[in-house]
N, C-alpha and C. Protein backbone atom coordinates (compact mmCIF):
# COMPACT_ATOMS: atom_id res chain seq x y z
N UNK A 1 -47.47 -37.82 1.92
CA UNK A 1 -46.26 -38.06 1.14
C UNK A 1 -45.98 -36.83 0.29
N UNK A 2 -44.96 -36.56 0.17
CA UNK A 2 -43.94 -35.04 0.16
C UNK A 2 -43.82 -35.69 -1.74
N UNK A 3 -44.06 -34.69 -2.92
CA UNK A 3 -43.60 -34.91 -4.37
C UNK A 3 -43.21 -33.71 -4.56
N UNK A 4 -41.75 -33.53 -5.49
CA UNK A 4 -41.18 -32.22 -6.10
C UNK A 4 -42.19 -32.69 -7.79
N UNK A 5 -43.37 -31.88 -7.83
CA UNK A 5 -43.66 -31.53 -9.26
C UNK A 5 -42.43 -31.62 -10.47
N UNK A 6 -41.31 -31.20 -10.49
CA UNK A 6 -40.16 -31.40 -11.01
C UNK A 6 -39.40 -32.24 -11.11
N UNK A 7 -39.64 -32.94 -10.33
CA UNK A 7 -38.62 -34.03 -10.16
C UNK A 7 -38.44 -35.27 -10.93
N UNK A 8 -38.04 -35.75 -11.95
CA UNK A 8 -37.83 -36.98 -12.74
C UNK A 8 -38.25 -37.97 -12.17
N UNK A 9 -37.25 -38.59 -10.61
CA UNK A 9 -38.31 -39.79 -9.97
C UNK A 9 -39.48 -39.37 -9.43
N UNK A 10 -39.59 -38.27 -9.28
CA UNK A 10 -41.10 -38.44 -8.51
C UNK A 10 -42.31 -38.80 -9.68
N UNK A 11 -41.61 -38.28 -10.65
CA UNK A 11 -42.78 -38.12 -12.01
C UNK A 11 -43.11 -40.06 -12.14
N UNK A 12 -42.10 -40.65 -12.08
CA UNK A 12 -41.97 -42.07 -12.55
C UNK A 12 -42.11 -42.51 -11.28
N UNK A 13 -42.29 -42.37 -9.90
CA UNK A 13 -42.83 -42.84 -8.88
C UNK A 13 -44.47 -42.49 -9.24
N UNK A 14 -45.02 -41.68 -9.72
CA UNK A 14 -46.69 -41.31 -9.82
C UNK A 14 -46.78 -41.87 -11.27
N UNK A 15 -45.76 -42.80 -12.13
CA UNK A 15 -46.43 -42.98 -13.09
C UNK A 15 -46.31 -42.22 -14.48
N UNK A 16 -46.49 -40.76 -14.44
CA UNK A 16 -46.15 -40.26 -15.04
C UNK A 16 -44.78 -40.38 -16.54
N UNK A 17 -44.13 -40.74 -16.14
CA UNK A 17 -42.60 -40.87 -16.83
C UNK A 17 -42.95 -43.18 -16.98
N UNK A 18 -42.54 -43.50 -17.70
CA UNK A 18 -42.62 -44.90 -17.65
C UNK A 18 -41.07 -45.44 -17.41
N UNK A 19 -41.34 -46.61 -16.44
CA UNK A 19 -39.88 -46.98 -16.08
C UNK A 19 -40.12 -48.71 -16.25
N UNK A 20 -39.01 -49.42 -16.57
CA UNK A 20 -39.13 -50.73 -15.90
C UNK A 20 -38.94 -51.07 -14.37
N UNK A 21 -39.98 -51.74 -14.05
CA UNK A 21 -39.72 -51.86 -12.37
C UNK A 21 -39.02 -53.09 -12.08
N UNK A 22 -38.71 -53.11 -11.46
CA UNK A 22 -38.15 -54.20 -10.57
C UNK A 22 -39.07 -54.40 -9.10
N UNK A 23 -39.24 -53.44 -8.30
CA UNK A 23 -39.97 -53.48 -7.13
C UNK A 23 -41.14 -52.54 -6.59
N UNK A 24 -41.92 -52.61 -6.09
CA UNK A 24 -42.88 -51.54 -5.76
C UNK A 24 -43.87 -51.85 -4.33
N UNK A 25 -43.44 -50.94 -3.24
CA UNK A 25 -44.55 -51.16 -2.29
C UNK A 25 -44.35 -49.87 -1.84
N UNK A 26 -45.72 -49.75 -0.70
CA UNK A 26 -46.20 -48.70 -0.79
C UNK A 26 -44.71 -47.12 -0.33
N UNK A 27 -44.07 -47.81 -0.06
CA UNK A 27 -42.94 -46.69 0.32
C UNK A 27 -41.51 -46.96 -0.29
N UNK A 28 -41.30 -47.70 -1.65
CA UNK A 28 -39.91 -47.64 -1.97
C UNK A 28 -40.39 -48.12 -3.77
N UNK A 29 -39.69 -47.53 -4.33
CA UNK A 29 -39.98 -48.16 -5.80
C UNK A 29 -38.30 -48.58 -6.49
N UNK A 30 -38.31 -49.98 -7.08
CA UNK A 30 -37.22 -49.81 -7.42
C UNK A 30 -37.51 -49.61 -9.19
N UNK A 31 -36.71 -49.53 -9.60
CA UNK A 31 -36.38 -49.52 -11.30
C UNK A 31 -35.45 -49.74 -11.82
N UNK A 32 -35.24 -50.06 -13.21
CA UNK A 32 -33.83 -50.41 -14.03
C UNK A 32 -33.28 -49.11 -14.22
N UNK A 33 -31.84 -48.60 -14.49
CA UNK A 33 -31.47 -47.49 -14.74
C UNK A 33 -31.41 -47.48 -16.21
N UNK A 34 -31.61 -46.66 -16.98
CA UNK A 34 -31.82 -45.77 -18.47
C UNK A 34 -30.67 -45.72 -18.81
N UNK A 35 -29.48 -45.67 -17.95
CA UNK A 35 -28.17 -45.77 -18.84
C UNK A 35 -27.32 -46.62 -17.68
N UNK A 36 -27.66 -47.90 -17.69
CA UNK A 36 -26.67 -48.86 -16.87
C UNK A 36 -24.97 -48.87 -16.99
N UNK A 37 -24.52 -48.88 -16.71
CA UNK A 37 -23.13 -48.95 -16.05
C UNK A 37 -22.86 -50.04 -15.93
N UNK A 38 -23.42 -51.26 -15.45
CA UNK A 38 -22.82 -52.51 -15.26
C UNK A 38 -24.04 -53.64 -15.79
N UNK A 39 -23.72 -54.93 -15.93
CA UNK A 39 -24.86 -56.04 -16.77
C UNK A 39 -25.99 -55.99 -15.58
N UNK A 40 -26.11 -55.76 -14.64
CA UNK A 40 -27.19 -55.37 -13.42
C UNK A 40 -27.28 -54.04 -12.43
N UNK A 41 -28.28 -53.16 -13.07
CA UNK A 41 -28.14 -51.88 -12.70
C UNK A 41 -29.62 -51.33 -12.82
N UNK A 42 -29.62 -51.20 -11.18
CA UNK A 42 -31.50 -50.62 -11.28
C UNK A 42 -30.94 -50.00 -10.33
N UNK A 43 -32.14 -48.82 -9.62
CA UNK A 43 -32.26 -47.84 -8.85
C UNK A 43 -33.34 -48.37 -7.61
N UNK A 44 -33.00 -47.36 -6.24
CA UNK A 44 -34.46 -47.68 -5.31
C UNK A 44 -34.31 -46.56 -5.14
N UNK A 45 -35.73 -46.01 -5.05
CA UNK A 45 -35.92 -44.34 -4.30
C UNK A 45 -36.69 -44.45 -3.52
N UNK A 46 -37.07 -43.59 -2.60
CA UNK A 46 -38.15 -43.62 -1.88
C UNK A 46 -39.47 -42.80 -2.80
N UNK A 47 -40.43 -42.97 -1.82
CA UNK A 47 -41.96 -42.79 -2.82
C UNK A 47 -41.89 -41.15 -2.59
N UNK A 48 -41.33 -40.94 -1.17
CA UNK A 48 -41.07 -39.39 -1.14
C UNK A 48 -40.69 -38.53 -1.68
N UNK A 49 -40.45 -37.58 -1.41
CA UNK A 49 -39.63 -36.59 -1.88
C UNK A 49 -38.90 -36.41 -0.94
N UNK A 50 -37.06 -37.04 -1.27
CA UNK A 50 -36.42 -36.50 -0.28
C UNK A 50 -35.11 -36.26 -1.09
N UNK A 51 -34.53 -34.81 -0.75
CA UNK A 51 -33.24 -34.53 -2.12
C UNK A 51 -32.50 -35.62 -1.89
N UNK A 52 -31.54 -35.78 -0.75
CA UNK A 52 -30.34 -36.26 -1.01
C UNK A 52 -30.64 -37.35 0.04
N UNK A 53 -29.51 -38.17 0.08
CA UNK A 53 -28.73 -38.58 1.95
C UNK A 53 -28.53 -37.47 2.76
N UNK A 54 -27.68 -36.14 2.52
CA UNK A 54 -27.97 -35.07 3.22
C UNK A 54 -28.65 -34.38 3.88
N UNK A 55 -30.05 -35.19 3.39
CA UNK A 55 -31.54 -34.25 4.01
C UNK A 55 -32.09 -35.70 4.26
N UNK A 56 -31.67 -36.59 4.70
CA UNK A 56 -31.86 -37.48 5.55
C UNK A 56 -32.16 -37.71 7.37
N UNK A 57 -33.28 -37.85 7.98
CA UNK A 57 -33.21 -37.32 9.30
C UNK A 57 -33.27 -38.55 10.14
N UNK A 58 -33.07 -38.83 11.42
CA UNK A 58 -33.62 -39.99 12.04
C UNK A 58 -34.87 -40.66 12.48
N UNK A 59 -35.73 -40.13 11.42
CA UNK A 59 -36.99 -40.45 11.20
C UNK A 59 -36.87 -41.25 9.67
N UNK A 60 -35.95 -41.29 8.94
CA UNK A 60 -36.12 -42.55 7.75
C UNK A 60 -35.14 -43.16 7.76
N UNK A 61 -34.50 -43.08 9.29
CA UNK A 61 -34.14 -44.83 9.53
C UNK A 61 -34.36 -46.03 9.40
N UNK A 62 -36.06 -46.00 9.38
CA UNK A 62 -36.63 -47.31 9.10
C UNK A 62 -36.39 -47.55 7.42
N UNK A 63 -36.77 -46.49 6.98
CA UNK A 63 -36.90 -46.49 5.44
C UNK A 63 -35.44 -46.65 4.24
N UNK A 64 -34.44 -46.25 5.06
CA UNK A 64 -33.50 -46.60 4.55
C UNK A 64 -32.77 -48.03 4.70
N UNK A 65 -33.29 -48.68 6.23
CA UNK A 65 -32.53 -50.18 6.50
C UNK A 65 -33.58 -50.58 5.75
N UNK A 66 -34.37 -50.34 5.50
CA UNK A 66 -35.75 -51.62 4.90
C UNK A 66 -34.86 -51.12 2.74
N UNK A 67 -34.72 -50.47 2.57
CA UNK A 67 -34.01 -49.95 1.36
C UNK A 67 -32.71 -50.95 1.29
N UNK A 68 -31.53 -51.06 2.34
CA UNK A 68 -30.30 -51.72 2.51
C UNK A 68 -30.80 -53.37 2.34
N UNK A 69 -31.62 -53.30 3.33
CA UNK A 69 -31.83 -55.04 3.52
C UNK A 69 -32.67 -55.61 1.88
N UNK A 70 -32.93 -54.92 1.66
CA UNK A 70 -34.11 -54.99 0.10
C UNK A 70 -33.20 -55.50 -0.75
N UNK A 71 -31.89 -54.42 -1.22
CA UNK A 71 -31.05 -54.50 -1.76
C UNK A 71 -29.95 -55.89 -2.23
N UNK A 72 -29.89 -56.53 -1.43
CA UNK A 72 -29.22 -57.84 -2.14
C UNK A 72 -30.56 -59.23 -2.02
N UNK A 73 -31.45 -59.20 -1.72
CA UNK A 73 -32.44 -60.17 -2.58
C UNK A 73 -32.59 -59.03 -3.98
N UNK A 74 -32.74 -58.06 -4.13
CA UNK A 74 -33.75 -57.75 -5.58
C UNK A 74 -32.11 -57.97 -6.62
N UNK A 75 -30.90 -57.84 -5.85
CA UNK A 75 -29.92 -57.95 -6.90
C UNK A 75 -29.73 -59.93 -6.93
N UNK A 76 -29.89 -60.12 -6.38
CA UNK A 76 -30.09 -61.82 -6.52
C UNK A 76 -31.07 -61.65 -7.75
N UNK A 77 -32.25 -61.71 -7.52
CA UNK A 77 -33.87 -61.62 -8.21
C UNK A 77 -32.89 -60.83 -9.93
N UNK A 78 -32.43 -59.99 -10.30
CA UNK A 78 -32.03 -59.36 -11.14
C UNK A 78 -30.74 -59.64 -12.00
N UNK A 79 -30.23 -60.70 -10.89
CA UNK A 79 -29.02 -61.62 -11.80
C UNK A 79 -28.15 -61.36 -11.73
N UNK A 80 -27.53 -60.92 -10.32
CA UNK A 80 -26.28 -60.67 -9.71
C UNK A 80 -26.19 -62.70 -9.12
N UNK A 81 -24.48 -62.75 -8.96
CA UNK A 81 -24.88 -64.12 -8.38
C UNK A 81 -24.28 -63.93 -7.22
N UNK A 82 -24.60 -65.12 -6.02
CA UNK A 82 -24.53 -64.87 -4.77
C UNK A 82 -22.92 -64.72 -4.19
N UNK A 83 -22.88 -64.19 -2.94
CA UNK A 83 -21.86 -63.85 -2.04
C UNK A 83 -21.29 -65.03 -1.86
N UNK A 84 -20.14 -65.55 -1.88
CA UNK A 84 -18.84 -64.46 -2.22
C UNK A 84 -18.37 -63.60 -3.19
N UNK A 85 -18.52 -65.22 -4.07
CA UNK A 85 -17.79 -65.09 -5.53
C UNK A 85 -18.74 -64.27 -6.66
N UNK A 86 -20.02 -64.00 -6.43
CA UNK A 86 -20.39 -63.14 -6.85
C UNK A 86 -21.12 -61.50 -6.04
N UNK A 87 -22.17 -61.17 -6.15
CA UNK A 87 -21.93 -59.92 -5.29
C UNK A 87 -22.81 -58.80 -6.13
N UNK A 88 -22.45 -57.70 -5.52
CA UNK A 88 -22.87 -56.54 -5.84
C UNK A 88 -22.46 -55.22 -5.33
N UNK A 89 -22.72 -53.81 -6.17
CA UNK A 89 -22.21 -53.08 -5.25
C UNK A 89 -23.35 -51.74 -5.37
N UNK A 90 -23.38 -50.78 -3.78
CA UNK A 90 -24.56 -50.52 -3.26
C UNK A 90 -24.13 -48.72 -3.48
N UNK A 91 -24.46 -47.77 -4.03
CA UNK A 91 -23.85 -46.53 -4.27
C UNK A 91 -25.13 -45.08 -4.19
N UNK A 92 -24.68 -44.53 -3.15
CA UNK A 92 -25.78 -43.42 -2.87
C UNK A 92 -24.59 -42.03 -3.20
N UNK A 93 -24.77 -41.06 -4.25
CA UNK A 93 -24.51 -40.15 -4.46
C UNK A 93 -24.73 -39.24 -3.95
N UNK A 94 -24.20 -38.36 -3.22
CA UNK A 94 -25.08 -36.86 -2.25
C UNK A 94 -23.99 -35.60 -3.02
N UNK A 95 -24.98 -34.96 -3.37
CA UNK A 95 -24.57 -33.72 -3.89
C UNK A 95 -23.70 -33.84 -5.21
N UNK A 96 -23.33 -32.11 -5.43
CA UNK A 96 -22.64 -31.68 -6.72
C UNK A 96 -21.66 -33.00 -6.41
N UNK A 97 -20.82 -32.91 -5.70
CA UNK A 97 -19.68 -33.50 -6.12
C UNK A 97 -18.97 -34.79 -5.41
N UNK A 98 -20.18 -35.11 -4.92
CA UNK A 98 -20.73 -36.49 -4.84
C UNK A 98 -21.06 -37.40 -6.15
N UNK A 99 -21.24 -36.79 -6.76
CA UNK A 99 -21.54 -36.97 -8.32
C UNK A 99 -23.19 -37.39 -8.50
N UNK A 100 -24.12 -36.78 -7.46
CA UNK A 100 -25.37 -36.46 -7.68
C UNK A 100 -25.85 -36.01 -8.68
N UNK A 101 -26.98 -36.41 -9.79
CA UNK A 101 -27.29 -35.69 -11.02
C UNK A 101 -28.63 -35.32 -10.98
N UNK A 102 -29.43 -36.48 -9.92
CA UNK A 102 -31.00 -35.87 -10.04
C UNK A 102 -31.18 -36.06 -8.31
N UNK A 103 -31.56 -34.74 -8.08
CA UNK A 103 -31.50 -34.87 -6.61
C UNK A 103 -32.97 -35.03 -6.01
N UNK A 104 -33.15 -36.11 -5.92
CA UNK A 104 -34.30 -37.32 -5.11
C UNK A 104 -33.23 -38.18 -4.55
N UNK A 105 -33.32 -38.53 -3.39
CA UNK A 105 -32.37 -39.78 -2.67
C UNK A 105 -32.72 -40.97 -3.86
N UNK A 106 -31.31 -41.65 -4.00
CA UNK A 106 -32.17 -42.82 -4.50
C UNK A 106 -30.50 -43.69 -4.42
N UNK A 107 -30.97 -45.17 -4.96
CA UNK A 107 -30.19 -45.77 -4.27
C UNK A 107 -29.39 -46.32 -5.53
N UNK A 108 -28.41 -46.84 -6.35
CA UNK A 108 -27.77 -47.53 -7.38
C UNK A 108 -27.45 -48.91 -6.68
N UNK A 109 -27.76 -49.94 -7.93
CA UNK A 109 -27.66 -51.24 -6.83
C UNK A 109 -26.94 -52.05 -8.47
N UNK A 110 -25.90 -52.37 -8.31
CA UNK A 110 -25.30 -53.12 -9.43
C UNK A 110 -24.25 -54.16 -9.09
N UNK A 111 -24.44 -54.83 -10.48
CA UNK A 111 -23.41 -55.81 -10.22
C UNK A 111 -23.40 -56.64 -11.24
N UNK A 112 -22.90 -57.74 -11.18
CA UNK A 112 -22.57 -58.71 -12.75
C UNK A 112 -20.95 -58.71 -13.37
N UNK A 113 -20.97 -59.58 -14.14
CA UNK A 113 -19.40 -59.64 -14.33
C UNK A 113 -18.27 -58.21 -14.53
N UNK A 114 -17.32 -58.15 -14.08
CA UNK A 114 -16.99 -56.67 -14.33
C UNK A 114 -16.05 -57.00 -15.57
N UNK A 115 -15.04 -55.82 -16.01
CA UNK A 115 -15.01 -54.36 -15.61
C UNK A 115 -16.56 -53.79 -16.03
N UNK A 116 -16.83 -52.96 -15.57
CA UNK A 116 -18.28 -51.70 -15.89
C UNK A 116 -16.95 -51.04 -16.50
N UNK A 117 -17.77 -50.38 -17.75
CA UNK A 117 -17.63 -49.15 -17.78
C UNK A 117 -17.61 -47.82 -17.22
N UNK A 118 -18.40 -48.07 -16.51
CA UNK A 118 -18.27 -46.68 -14.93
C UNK A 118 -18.31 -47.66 -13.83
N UNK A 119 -18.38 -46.45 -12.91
CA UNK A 119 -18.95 -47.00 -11.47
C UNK A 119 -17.44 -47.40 -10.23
């Protein structure tokens, strides 16, 4: 398994940095985000080191559907309410102007009554 020494999630994937979790197995960690945007707002990254979606190959195919499918039980589990009438929404940033800020792939998973303030 691939770590950028530098990297914010990788630091808080090894522990290092303290996060609230939400999920953890051996290849995906999720967490709450530090400055939420909406009343349900955590992150999934992989345990890797991988910058973007851009540097994404067809070798973490598995790792990204197992990331997608993850994604609306842990927003159930976190207090999104269910499909229809309630929901969630699923947001991967790639690059500058993508509006990428820390470049580790990682995943934004929110939801809860709106308007958000962002998002």
């Amino acid at each position: 398994m691939t770590h950028d020494p530098n990297c914010i999630f990788c630091k808080i994937v090894q522990g290092a940095i303290p996060s609230r979790k939400v999920y953890e197995d051996d290849e995906i960690l999720a967490f709450h985000d530090i400055a939420p945007w909406a009343p349900v707002h955590f992150l999934m990254v992989p345990k890797q080191h991988v910058p973007s979606l851009a540097h994404v190959s067809e070798a973490h195919a598995p790792l990204l559907g197992r990331m997608l499918a993850l994604a609306p039980r842990l927003a159930l589990e976190q207090g999104c309410q269910p499909y229809p009438e309630g929901g969630h929404r699923v947001v991967i940033n790639t690059g500058v102007q993508g509006g990428q800020e820390v470049h580790h792939l990682h995943v934004h998973v929110m939801g809860g009554p709106r308007p958000w303030a962002k998002g």
